[in-house]
C-alpha atoms as a PDB file:
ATOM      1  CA  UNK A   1      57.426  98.617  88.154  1.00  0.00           C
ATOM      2  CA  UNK A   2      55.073 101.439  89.647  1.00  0.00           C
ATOM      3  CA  UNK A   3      51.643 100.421  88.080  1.00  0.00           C
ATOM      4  CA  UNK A   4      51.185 103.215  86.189  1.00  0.00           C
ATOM      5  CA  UNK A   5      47.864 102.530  84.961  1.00  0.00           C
ATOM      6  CA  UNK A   6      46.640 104.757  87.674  1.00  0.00           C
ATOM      7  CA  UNK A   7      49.559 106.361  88.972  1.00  0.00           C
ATOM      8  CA  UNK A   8      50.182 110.164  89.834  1.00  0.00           C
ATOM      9  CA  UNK A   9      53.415 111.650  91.252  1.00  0.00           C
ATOM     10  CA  UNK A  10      53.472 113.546  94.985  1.00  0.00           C
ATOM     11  CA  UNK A  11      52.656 116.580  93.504  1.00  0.00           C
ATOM     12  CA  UNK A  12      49.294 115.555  92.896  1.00  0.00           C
ATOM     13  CA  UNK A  13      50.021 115.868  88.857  1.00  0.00           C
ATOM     14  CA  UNK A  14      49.313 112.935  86.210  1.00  0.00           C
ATOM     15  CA  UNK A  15      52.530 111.311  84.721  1.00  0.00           C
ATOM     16  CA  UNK A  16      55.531 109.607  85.630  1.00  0.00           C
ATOM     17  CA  UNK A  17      57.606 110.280  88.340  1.00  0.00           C
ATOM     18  CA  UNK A  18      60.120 107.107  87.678  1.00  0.00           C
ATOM     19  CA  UNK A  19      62.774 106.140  86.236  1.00  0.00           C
ATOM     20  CA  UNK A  20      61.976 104.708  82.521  1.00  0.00           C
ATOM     21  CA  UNK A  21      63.340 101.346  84.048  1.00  0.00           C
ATOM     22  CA  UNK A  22      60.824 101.637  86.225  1.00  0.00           C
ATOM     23  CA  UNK A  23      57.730 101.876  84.035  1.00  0.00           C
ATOM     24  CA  UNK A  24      58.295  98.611  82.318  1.00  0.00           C
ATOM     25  CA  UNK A  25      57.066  97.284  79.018  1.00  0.00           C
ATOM     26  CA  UNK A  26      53.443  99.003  77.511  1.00  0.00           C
ATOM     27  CA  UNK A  27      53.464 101.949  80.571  1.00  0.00           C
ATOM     28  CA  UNK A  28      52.555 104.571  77.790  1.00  0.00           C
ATOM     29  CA  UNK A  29      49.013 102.543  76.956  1.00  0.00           C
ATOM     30  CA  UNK A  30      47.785 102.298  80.097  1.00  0.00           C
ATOM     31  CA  UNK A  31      45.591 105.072  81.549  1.00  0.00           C
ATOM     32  CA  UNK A  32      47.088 108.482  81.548  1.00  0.00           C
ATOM     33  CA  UNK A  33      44.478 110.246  83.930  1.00  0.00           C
ATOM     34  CA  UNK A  34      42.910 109.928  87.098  1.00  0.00           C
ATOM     35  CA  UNK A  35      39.718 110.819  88.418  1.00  0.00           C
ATOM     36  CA  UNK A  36      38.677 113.934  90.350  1.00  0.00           C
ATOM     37  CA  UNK A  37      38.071 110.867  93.506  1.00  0.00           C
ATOM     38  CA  UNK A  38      41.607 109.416  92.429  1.00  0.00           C
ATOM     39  CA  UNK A  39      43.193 112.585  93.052  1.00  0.00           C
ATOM     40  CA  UNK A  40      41.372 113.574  95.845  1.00  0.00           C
ATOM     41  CA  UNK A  41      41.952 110.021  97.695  1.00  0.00           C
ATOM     42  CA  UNK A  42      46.101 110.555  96.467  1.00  0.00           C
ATOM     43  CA  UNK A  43      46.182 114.076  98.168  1.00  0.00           C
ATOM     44  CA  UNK A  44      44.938 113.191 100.911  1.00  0.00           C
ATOM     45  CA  UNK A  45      46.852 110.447 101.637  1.00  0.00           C
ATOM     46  CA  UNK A  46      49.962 112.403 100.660  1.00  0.00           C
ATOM     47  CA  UNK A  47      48.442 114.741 103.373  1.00  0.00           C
ATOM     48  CA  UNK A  48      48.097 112.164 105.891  1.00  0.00           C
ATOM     49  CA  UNK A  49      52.499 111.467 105.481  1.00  0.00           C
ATOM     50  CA  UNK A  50      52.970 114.885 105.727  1.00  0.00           C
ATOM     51  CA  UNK A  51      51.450 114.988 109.272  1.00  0.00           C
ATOM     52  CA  UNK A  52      53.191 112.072 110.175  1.00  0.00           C
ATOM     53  CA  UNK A  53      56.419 113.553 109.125  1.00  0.00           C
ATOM     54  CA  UNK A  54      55.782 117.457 111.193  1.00  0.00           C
ATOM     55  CA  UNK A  55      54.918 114.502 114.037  1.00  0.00           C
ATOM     56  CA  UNK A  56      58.265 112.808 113.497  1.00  0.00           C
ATOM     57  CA  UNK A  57      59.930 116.176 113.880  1.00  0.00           C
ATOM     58  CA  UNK A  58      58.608 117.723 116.558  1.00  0.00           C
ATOM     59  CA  UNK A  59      59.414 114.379 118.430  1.00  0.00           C
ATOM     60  CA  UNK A  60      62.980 114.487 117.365  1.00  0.00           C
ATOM     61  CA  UNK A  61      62.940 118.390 118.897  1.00  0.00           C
ATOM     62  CA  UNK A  62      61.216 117.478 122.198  1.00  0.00           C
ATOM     63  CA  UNK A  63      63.987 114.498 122.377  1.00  0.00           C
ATOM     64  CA  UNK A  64      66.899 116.682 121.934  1.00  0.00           C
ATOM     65  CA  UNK A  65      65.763 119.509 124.281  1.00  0.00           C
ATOM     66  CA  UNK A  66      65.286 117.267 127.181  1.00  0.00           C
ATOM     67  CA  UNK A  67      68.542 115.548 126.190  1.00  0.00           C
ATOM     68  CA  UNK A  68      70.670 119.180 125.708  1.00  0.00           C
END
């Protein structure tokens, strides 16, 4: 179960992202929006793995250039 009652896909947009075995029983009464701070606060943390990831891969280059 995702805990939907606040939830928001990686795309920043409201809704479900899951599998309907994943939202479990009563998803569709929780809350269907988030605030302007929830999104804001989701974004940015989606921001924060996406700069971890371009770190990731630019490691994985330096590696293989100074093992090639």
């Amino acid at each position: 179960m995702c805990g939907h009652g606040e939830h928001q896909n990686r795309h920043g947009h409201d809704g479900c992202c899951c599998g309907p075995a994943d939202c479990g029983p009563g998803h569709h009464f929780g809350r269907r929006f988030a605030t302007r701070a929830e999104r804001i606060a989701r974004l940015e943390e989606y921001l924060g793995e996406l700069r971890a990831e371009v770190q990731a891969v630019e490691e994985a280059i330096a590696e293989l250039k100074v093992a090639g």
